[in-house]
PDB file of N, CA and C in Angstrom:
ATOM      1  N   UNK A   1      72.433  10.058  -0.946  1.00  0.00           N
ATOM      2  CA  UNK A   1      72.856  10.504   0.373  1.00  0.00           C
ATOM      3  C   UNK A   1      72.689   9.390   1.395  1.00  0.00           C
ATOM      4  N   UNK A   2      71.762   8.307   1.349  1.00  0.00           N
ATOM      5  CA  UNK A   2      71.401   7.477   2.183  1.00  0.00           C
ATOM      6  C   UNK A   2      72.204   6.378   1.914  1.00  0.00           C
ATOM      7  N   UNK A   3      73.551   5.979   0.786  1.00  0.00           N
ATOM      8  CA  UNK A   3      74.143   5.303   1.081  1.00  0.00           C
ATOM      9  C   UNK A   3      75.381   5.530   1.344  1.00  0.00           C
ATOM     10  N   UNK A   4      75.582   7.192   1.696  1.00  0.00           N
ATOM     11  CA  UNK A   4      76.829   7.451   2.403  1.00  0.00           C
ATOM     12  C   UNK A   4      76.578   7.109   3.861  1.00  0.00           C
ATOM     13  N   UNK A   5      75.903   7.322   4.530  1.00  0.00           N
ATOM     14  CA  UNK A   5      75.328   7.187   5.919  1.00  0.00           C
ATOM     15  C   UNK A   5      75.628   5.607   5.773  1.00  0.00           C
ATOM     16  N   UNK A   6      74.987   4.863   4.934  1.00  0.00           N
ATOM     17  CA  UNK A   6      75.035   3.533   5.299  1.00  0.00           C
ATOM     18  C   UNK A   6      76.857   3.417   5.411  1.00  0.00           C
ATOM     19  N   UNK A   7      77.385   3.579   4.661  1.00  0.00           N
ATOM     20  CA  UNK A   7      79.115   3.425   4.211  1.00  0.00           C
ATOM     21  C   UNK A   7      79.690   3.852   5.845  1.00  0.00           C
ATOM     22  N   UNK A   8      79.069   5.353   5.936  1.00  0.00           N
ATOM     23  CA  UNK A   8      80.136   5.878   7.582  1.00  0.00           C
ATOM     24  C   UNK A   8      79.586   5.015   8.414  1.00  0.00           C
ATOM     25  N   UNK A   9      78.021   4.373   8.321  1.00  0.00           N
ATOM     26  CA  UNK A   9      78.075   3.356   9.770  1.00  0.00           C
ATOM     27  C   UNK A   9      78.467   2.416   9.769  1.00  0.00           C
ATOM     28  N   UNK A  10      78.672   1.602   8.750  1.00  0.00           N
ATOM     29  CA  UNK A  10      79.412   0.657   8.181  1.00  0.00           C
ATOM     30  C   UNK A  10      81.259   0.670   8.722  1.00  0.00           C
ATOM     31  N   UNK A  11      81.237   1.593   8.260  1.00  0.00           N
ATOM     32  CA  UNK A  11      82.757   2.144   8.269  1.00  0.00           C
ATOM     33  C   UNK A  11      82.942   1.831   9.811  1.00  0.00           C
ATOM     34  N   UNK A  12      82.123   3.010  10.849  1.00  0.00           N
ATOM     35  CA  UNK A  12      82.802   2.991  11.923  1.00  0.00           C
ATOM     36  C   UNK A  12      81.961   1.713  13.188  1.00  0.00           C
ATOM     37  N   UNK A  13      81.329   1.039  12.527  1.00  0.00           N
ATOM     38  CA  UNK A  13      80.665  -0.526  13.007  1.00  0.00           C
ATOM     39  C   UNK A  13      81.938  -1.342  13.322  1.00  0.00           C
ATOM     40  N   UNK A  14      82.414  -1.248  11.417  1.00  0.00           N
ATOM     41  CA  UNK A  14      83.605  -2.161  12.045  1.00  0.00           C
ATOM     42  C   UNK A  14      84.838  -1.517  12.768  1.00  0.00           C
ATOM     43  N   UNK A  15      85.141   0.108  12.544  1.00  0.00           N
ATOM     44  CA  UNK A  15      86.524   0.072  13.583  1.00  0.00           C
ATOM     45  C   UNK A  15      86.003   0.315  14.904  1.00  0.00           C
ATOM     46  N   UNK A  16      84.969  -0.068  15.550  1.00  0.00           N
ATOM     47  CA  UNK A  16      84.493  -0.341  16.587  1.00  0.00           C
ATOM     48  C   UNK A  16      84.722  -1.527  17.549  1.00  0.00           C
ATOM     49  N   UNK A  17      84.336  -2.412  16.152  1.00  0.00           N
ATOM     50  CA  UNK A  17      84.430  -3.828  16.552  1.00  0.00           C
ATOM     51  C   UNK A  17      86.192  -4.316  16.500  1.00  0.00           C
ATOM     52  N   UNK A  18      86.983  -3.618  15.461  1.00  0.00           N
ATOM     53  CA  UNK A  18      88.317  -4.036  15.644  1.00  0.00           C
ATOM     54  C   UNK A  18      88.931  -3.186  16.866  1.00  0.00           C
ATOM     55  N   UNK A  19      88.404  -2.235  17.058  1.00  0.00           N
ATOM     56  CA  UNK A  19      89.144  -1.370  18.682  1.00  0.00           C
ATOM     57  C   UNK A  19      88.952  -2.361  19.469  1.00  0.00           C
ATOM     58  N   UNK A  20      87.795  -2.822  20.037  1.00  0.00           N
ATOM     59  CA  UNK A  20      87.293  -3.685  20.875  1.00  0.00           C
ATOM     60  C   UNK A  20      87.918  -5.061  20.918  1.00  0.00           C
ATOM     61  N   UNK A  21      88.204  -5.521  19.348  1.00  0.00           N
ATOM     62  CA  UNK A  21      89.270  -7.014  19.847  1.00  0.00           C
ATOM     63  C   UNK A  21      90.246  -6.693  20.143  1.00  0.00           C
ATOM     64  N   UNK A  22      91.109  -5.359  19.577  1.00  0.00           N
ATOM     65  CA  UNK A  22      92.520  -4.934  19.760  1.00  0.00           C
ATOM     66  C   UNK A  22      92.652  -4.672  21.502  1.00  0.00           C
ATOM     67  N   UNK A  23      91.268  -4.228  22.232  1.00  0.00           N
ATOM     68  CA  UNK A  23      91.481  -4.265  23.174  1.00  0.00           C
ATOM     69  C   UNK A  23      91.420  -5.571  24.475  1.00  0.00           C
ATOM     70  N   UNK A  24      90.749  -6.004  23.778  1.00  0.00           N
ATOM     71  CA  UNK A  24      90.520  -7.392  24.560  1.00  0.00           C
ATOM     72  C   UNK A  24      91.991  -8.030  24.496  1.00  0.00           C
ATOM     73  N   UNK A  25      92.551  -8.360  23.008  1.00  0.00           N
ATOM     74  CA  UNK A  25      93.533  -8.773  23.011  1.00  0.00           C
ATOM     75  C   UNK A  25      95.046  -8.245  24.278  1.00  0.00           C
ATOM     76  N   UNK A  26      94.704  -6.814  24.327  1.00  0.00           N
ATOM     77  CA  UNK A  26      95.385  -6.205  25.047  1.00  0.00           C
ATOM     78  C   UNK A  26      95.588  -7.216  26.383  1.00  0.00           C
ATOM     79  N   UNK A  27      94.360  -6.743  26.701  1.00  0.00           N
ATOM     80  CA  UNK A  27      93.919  -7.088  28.491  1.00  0.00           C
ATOM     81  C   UNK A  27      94.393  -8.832  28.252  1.00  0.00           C
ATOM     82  N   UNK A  28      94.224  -9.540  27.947  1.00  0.00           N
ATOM     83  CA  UNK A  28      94.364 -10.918  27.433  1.00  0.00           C
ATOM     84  C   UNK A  28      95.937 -11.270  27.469  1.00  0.00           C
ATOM     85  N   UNK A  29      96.762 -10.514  26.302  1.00  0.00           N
ATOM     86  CA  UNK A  29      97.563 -10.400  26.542  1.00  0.00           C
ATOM     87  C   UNK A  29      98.655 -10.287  27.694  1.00  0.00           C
ATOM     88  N   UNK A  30      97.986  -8.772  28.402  1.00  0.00           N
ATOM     89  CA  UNK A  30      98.854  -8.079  29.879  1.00  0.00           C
ATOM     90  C   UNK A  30      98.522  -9.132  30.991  1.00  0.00           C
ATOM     91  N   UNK A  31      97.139  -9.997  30.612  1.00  0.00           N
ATOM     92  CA  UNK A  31      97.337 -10.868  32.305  1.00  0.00           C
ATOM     93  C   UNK A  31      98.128 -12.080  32.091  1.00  0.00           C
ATOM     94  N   UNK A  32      98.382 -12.120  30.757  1.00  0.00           N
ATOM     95  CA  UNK A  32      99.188 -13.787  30.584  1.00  0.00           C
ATOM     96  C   UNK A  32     100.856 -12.873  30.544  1.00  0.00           C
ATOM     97  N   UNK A  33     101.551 -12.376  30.158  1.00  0.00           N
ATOM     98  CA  UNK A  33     102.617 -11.510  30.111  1.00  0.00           C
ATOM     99  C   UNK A  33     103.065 -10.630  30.751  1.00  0.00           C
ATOM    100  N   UNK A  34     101.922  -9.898  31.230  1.00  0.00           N
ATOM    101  CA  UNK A  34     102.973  -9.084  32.619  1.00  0.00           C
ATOM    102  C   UNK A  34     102.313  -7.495  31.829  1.00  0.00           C
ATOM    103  N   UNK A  35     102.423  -6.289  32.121  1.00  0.00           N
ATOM    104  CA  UNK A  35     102.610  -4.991  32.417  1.00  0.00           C
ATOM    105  C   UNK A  35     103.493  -4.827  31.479  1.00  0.00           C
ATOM    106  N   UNK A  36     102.945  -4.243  30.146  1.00  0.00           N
ATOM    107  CA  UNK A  36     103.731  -3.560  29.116  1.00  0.00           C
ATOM    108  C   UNK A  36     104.092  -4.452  28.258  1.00  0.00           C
ATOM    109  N   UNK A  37     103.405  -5.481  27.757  1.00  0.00           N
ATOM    110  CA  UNK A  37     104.257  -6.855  27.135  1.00  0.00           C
ATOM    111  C   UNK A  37     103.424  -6.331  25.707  1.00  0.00           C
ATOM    112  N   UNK A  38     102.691  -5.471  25.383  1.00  0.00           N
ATOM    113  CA  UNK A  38     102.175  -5.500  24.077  1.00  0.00           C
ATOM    114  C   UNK A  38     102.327  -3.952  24.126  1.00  0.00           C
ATOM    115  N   UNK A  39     103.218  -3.718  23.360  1.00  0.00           N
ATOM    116  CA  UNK A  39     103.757  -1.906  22.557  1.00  0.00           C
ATOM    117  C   UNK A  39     103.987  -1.388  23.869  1.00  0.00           C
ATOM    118  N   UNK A  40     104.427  -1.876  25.214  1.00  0.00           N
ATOM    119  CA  UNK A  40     104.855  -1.019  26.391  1.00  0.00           C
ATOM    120  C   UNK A  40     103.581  -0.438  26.555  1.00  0.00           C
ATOM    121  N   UNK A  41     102.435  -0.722  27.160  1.00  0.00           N
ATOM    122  CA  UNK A  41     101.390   0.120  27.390  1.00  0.00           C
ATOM    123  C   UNK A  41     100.929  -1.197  28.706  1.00  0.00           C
ATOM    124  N   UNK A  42     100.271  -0.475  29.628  1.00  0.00           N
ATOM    125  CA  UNK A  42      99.773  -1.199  30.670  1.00  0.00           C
ATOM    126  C   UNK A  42      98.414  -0.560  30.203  1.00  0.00           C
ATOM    127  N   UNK A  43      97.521  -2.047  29.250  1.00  0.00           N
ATOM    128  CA  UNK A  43      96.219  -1.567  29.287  1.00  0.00           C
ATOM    129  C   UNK A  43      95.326  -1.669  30.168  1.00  0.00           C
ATOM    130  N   UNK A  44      95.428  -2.716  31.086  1.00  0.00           N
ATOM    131  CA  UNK A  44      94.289  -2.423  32.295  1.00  0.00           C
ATOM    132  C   UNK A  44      94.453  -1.452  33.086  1.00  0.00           C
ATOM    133  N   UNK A  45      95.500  -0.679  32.995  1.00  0.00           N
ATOM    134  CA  UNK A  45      95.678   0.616  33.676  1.00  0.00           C
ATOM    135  C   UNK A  45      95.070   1.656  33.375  1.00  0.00           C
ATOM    136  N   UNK A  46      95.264   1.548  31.925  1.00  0.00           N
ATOM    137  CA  UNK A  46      94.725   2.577  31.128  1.00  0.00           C
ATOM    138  C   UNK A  46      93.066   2.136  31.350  1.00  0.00           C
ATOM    139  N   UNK A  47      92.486   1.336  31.328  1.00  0.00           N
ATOM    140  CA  UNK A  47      91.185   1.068  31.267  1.00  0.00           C
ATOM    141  C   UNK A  47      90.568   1.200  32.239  1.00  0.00           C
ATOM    142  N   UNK A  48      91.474   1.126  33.484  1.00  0.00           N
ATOM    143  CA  UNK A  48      90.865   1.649  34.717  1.00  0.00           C
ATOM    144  C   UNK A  48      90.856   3.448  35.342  1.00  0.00           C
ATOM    145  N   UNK A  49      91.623   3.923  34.260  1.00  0.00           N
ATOM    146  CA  UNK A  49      91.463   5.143  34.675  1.00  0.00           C
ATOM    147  C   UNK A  49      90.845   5.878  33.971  1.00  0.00           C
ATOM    148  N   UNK A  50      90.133   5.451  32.728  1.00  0.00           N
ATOM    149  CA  UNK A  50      89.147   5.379  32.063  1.00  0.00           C
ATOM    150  C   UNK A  50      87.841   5.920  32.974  1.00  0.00           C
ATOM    151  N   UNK A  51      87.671   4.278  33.351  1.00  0.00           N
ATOM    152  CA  UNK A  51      86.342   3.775  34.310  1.00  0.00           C
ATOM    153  C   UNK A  51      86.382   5.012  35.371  1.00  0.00           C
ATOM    154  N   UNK A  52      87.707   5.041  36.435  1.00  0.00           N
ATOM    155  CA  UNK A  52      87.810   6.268  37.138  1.00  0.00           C
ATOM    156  C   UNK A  52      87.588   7.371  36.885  1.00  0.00           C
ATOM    157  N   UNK A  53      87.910   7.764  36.025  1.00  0.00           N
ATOM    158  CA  UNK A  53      88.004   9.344  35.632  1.00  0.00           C
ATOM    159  C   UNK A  53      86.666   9.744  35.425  1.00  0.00           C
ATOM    160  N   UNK A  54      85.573   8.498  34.828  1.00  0.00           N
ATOM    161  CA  UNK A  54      84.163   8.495  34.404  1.00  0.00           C
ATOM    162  C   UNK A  54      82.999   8.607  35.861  1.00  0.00           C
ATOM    163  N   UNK A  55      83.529   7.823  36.468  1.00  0.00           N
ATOM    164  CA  UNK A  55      83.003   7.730  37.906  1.00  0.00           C
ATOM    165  C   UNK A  55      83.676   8.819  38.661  1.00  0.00           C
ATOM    166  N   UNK A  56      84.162   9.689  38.904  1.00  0.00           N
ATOM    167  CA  UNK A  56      84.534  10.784  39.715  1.00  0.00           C
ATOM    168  C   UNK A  56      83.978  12.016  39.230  1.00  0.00           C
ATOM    169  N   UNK A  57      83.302  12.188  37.694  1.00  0.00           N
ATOM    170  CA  UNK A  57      82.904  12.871  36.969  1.00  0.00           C
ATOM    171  C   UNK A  57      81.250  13.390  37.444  1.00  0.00           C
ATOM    172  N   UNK A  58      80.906  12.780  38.283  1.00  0.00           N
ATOM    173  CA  UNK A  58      79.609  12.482  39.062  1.00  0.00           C
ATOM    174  C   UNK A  58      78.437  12.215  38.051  1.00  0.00           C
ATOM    175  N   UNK A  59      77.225  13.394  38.077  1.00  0.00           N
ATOM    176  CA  UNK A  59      76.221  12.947  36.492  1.00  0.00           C
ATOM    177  C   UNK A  59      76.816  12.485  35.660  1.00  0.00           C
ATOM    178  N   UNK A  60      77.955  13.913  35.028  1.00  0.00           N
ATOM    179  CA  UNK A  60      78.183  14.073  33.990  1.00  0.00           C
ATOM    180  C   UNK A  60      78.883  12.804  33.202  1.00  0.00           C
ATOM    181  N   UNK A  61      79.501  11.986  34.246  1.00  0.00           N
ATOM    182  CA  UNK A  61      80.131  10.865  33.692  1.00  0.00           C
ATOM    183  C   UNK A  61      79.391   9.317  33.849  1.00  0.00           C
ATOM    184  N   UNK A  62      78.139   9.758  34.606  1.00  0.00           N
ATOM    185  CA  UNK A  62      77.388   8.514  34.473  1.00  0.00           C
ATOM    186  C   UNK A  62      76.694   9.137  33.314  1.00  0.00           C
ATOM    187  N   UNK A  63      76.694   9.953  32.284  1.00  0.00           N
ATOM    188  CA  UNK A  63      75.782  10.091  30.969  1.00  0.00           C
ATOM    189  C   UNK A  63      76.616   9.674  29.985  1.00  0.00           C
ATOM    190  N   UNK A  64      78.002   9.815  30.008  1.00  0.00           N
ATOM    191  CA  UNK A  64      78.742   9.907  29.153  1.00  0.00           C
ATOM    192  C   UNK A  64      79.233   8.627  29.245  1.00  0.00           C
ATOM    193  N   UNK A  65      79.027   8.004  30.682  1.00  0.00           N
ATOM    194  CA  UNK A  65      79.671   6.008  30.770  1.00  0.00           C
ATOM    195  C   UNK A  65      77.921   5.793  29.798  1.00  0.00           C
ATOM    196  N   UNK A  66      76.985   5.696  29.749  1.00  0.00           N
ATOM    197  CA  UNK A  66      75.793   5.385  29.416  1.00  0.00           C
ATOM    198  C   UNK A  66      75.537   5.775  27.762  1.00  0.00           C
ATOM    199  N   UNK A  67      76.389   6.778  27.550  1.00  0.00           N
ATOM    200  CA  UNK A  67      76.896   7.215  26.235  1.00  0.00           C
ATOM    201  C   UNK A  67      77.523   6.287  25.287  1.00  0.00           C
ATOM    202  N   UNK A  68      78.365   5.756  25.980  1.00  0.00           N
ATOM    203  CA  UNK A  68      79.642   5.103  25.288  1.00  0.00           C
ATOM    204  C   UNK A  68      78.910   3.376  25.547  1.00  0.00           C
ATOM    205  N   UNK A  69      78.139   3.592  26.350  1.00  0.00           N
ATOM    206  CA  UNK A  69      77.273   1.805  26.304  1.00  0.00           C
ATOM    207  C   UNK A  69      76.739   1.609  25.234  1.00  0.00           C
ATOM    208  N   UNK A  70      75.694   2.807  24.775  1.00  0.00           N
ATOM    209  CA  UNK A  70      74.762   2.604  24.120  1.00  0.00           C
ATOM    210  C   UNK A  70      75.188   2.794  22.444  1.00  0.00           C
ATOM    211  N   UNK A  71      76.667   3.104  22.624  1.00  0.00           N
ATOM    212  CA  UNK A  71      77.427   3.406  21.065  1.00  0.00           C
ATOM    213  C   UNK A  71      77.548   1.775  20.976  1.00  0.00           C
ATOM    214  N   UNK A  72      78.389   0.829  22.267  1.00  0.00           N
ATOM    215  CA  UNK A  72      79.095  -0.124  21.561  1.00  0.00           C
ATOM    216  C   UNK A  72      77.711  -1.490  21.692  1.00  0.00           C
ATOM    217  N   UNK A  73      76.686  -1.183  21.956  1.00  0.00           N
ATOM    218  CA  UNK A  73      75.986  -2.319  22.126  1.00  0.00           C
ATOM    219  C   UNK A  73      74.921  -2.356  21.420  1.00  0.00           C
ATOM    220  N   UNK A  74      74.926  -0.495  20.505  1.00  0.00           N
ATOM    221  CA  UNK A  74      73.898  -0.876  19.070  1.00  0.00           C
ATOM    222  C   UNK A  74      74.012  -1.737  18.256  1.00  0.00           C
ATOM    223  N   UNK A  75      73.187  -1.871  17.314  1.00  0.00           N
ATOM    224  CA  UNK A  75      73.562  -2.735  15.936  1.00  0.00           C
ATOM    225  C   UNK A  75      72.772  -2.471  15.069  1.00  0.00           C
TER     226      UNK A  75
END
């Protein structure tokens, strides 16, 4: 049982780490190209309404921004 656990953190370690370049690449992308230049998506848009939607959320979204810190900066 303890090396399925290892396998799913394993597993979702790395599509963590590939979301995260796919997104960088994004943002990277949209400031050298313009608004929609990778699959028609404006990702800093999307990433800012993210951030917004989290911050208007009052507690509940400073637990859940503090949530999502403490997922991508384990190891």
């Amino acid at each position: 049982m303890d090396n399925v656990f290892k396998y799913f953190n394993g597993f979702f370690k790395g599509l963590t780490g590939l979301i995260m370049t796919v997104l960088g690449l994004g943002v990277a992308v949209e400031i050298l190209f313009g608004g929609g230049a990778m699959f028609g998506m404006t990702v800093i848009d999307n990433v800012m309404a993210v951030i917004n939607g989290l911050g208007g959320a009052g507690f509940g979204g400073l637990v859940g921004l503090l949530v999502l810190f403490s997922l991508l900066t384990s190891k």
